[in-house]
C-alpha atoms as a PDB file:
ATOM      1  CA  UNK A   1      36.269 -82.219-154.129  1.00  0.00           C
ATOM      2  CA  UNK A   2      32.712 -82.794-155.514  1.00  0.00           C
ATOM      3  CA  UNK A   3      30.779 -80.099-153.341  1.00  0.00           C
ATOM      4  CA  UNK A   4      33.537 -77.480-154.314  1.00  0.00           C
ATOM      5  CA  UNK A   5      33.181 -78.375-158.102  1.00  0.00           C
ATOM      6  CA  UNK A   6      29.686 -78.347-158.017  1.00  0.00           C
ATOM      7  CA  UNK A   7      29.859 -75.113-156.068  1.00  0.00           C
ATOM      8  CA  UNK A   8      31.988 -73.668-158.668  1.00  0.00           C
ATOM      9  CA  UNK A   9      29.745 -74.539-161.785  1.00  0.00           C
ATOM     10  CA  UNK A  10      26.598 -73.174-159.467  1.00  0.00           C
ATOM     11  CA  UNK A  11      28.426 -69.943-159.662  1.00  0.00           C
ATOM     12  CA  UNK A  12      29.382 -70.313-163.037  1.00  0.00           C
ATOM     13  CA  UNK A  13      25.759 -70.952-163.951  1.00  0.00           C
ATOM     14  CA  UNK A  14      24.791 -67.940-161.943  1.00  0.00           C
ATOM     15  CA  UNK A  15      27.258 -65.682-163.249  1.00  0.00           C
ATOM     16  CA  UNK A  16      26.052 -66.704-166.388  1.00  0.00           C
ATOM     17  CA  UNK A  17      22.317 -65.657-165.845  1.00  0.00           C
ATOM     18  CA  UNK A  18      23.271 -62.384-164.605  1.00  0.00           C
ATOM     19  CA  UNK A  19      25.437 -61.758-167.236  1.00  0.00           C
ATOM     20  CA  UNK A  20      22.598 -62.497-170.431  1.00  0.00           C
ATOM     21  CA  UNK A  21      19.885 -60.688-167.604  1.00  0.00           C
ATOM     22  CA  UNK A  22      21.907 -57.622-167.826  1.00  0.00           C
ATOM     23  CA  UNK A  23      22.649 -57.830-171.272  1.00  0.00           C
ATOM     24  CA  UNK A  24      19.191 -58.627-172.739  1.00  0.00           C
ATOM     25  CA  UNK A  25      18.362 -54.970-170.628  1.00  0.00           C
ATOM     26  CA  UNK A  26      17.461 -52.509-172.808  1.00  0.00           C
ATOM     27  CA  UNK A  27      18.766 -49.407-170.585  1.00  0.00           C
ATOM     28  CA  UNK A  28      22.047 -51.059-170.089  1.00  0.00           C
ATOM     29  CA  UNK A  29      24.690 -48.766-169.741  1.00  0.00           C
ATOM     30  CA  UNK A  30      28.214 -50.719-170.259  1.00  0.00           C
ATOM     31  CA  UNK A  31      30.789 -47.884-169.168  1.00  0.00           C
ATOM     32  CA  UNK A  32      28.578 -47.638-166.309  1.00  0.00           C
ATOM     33  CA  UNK A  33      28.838 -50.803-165.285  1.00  0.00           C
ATOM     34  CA  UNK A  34      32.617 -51.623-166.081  1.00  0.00           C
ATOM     35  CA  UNK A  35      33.080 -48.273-163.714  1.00  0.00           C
ATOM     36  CA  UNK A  36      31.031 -49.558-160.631  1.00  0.00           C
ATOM     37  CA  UNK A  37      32.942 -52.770-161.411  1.00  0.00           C
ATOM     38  CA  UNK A  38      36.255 -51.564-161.442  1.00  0.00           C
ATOM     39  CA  UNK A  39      35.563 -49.319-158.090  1.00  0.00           C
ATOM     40  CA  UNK A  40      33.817 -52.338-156.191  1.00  0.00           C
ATOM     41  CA  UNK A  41      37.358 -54.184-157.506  1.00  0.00           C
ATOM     42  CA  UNK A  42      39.682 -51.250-156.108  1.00  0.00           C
ATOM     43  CA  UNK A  43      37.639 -50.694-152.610  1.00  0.00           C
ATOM     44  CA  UNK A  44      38.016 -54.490-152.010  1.00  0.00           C
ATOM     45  CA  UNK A  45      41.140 -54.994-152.695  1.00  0.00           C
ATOM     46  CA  UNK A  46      42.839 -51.311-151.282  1.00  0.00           C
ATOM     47  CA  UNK A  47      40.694 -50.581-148.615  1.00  0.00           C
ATOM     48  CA  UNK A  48      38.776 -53.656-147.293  1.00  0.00           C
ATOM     49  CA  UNK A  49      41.504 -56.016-147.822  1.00  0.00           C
ATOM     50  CA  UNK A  50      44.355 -54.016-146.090  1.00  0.00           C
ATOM     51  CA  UNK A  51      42.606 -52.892-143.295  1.00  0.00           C
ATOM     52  CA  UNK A  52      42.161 -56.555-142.451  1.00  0.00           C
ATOM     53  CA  UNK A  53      45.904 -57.060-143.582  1.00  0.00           C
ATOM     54  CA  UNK A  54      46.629 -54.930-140.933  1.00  0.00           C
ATOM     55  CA  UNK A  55      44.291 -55.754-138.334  1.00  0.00           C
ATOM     56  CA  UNK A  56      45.823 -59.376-138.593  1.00  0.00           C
ATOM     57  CA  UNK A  57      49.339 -58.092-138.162  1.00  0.00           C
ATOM     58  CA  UNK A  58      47.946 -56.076-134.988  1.00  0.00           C
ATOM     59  CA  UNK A  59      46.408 -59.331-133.676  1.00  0.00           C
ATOM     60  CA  UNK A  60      49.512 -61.291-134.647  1.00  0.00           C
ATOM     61  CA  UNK A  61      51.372 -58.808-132.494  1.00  0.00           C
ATOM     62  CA  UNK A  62      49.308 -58.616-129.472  1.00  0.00           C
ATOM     63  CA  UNK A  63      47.400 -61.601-129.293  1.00  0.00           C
ATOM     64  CA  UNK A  64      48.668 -64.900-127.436  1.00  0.00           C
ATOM     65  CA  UNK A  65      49.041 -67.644-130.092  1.00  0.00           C
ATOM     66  CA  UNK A  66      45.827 -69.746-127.988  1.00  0.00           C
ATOM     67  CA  UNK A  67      43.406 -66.671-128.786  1.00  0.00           C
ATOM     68  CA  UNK A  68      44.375 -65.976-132.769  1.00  0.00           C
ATOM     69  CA  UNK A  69      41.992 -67.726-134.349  1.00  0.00           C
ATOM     70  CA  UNK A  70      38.714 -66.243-132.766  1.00  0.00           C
ATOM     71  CA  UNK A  71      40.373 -62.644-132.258  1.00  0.00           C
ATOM     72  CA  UNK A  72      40.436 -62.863-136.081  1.00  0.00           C
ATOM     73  CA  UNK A  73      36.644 -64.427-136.393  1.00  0.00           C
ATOM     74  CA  UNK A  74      35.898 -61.419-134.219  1.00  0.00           C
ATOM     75  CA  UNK A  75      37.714 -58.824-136.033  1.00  0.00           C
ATOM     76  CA  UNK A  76      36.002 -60.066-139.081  1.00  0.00           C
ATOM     77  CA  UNK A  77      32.969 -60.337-137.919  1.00  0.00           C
ATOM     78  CA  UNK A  78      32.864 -56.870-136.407  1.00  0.00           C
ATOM     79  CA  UNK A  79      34.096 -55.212-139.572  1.00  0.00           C
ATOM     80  CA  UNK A  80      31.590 -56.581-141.917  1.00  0.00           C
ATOM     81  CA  UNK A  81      28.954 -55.934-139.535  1.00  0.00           C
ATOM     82  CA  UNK A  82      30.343 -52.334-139.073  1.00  0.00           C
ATOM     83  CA  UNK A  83      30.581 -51.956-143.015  1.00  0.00           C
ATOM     84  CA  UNK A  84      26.744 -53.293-143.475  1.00  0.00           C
ATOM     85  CA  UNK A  85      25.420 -50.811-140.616  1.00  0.00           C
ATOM     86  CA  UNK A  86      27.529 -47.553-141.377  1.00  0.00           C
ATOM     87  CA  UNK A  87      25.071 -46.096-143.867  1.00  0.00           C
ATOM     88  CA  UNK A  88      21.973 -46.641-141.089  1.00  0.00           C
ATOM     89  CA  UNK A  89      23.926 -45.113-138.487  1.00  0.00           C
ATOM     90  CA  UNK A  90      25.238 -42.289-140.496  1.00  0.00           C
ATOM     91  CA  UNK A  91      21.347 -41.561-141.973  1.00  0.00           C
ATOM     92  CA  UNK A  92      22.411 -41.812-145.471  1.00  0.00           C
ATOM     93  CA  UNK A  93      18.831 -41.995-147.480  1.00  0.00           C
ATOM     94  CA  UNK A  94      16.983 -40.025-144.869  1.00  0.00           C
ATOM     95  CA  UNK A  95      14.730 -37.197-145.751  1.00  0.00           C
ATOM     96  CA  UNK A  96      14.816 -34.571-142.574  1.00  0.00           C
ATOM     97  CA  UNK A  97      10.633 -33.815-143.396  1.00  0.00           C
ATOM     98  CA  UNK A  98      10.095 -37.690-142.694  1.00  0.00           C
ATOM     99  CA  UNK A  99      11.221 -39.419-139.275  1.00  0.00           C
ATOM    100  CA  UNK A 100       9.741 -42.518-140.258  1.00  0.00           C
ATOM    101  CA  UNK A 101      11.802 -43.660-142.941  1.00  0.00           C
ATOM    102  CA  UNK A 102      14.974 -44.598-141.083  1.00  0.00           C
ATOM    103  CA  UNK A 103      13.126 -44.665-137.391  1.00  0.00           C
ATOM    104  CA  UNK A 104      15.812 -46.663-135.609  1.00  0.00           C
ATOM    105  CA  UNK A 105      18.560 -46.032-133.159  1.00  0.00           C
ATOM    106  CA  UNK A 106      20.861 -47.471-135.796  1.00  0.00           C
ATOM    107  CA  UNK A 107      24.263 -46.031-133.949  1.00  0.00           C
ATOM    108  CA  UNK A 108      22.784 -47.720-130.233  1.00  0.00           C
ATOM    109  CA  UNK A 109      22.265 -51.257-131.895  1.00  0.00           C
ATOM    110  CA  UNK A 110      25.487 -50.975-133.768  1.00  0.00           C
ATOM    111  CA  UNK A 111      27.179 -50.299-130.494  1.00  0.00           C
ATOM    112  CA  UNK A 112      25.342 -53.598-128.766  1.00  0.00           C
ATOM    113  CA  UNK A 113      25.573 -56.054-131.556  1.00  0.00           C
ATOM    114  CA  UNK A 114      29.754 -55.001-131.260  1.00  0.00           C
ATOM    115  CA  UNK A 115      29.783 -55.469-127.442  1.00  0.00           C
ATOM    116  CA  UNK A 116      28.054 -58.897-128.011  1.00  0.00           C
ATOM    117  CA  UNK A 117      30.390 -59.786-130.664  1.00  0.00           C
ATOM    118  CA  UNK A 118      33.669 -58.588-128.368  1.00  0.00           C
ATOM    119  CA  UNK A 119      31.549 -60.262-124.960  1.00  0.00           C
ATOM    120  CA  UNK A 120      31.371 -63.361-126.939  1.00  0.00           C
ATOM    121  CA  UNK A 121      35.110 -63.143-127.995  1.00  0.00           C
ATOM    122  CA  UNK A 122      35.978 -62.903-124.612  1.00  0.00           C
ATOM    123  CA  UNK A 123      33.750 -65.447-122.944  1.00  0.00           C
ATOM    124  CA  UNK A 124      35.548 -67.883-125.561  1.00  0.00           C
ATOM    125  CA  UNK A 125      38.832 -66.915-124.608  1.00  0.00           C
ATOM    126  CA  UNK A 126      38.276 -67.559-120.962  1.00  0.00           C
ATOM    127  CA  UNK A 127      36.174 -70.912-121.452  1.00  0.00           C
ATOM    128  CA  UNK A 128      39.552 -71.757-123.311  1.00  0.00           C
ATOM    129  CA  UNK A 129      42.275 -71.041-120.978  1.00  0.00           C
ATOM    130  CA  UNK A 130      40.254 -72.352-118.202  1.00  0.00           C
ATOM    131  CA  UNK A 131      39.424 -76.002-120.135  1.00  0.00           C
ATOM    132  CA  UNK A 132      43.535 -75.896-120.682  1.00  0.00           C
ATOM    133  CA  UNK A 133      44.355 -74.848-117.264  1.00  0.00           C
ATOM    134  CA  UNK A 134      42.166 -78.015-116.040  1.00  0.00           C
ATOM    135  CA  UNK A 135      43.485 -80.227-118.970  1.00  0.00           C
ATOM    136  CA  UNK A 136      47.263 -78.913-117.336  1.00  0.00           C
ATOM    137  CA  UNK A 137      46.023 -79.552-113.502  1.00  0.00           C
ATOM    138  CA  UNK A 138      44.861 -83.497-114.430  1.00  0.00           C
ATOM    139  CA  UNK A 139      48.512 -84.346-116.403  1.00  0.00           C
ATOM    140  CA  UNK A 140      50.258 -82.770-113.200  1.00  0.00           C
ATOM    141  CA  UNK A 141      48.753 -84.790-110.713  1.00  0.00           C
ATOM    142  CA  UNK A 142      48.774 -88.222-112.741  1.00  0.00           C
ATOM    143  CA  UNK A 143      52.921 -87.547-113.368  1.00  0.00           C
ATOM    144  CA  UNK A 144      54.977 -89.803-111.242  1.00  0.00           C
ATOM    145  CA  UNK A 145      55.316 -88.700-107.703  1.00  0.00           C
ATOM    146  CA  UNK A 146      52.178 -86.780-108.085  1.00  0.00           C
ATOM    147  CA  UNK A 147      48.909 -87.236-106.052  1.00  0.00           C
ATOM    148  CA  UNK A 148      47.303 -89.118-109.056  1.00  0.00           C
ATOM    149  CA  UNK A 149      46.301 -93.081-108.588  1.00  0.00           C
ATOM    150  CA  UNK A 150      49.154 -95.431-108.220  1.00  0.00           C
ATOM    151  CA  UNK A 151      49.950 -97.508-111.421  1.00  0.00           C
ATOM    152  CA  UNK A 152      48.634-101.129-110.835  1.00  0.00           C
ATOM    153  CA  UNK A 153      50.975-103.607-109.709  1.00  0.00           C
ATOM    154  CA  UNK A 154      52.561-101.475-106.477  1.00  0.00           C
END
């Protein structure tokens, strides 16, 4: 309870010095910034938070109960990633008389860093089921009648 209150008046604090930064500017244009607010407020909320709203009822749907947790981690992971690397990939920024300023194959490494992301997803999966397949094999053969040791005293 003490790390999130002091985490809470770190924000608060920081808030704060953003706030009289921004104020003190001299070039500060309020309607400006109460309309990037309010559109940073709406794309969160309408489109960032209900595509993941539905991409958990997808994974809710298709998903085995066992896998949930890190097909979520994935699915968020992939979309933030996604949403920090679309403007690279689509070139936004990039003058056509100068290669040099975006010189990457943004769209190649997107595509790798998401097959790592879904490789690891999957390599967790199957380290899972195979741990509880192993964990299920060991309480089958200790059961009575099983091949396990003999209880003491027989």
């Amino acid at each position: 309870m003490r790390i999130r209150a002091a985490l809470v008046a770190v924000g608060v604090l920081l808030m704060g010095y953003a706030a009289v930064g921004a104020l003190a500017d001299p070039g500060l244009q309020p309607a400006g910034v109460l309309l990037f607010l309010a559109g940073m407020l709406a794309g969160h909320d309408i489109v960032w938070m209900a595509g993941l709203l539905a991409a958990g009822a997808a994974i809710a749907r298709f998903v085995p109960d066992r896998h949930r947790s890190v097909a979520r981690a994935a699915t968020v992971s992939a979309a933030a990633i996604t949403f920090v690397a679309l403007p690279l990939v689509l070139g936004f920024g990039r003058p056509p008389d100068n290669p040099s300023v975006l010189p990457l194959p943004y769209g190649r490494n997107l595509a790798v860093v998401l097959l790592l992301v879904a490789g690891t997803t999957l390599l967790t999966c199957l380290s899972a089921d195979r741990r509880r397949r192993s964990a299920a094999g060991r309480k089958k053969s200790e059961r009575p009648g099983g091949s396990g040791p003999r209880p003491a005293g027989r």
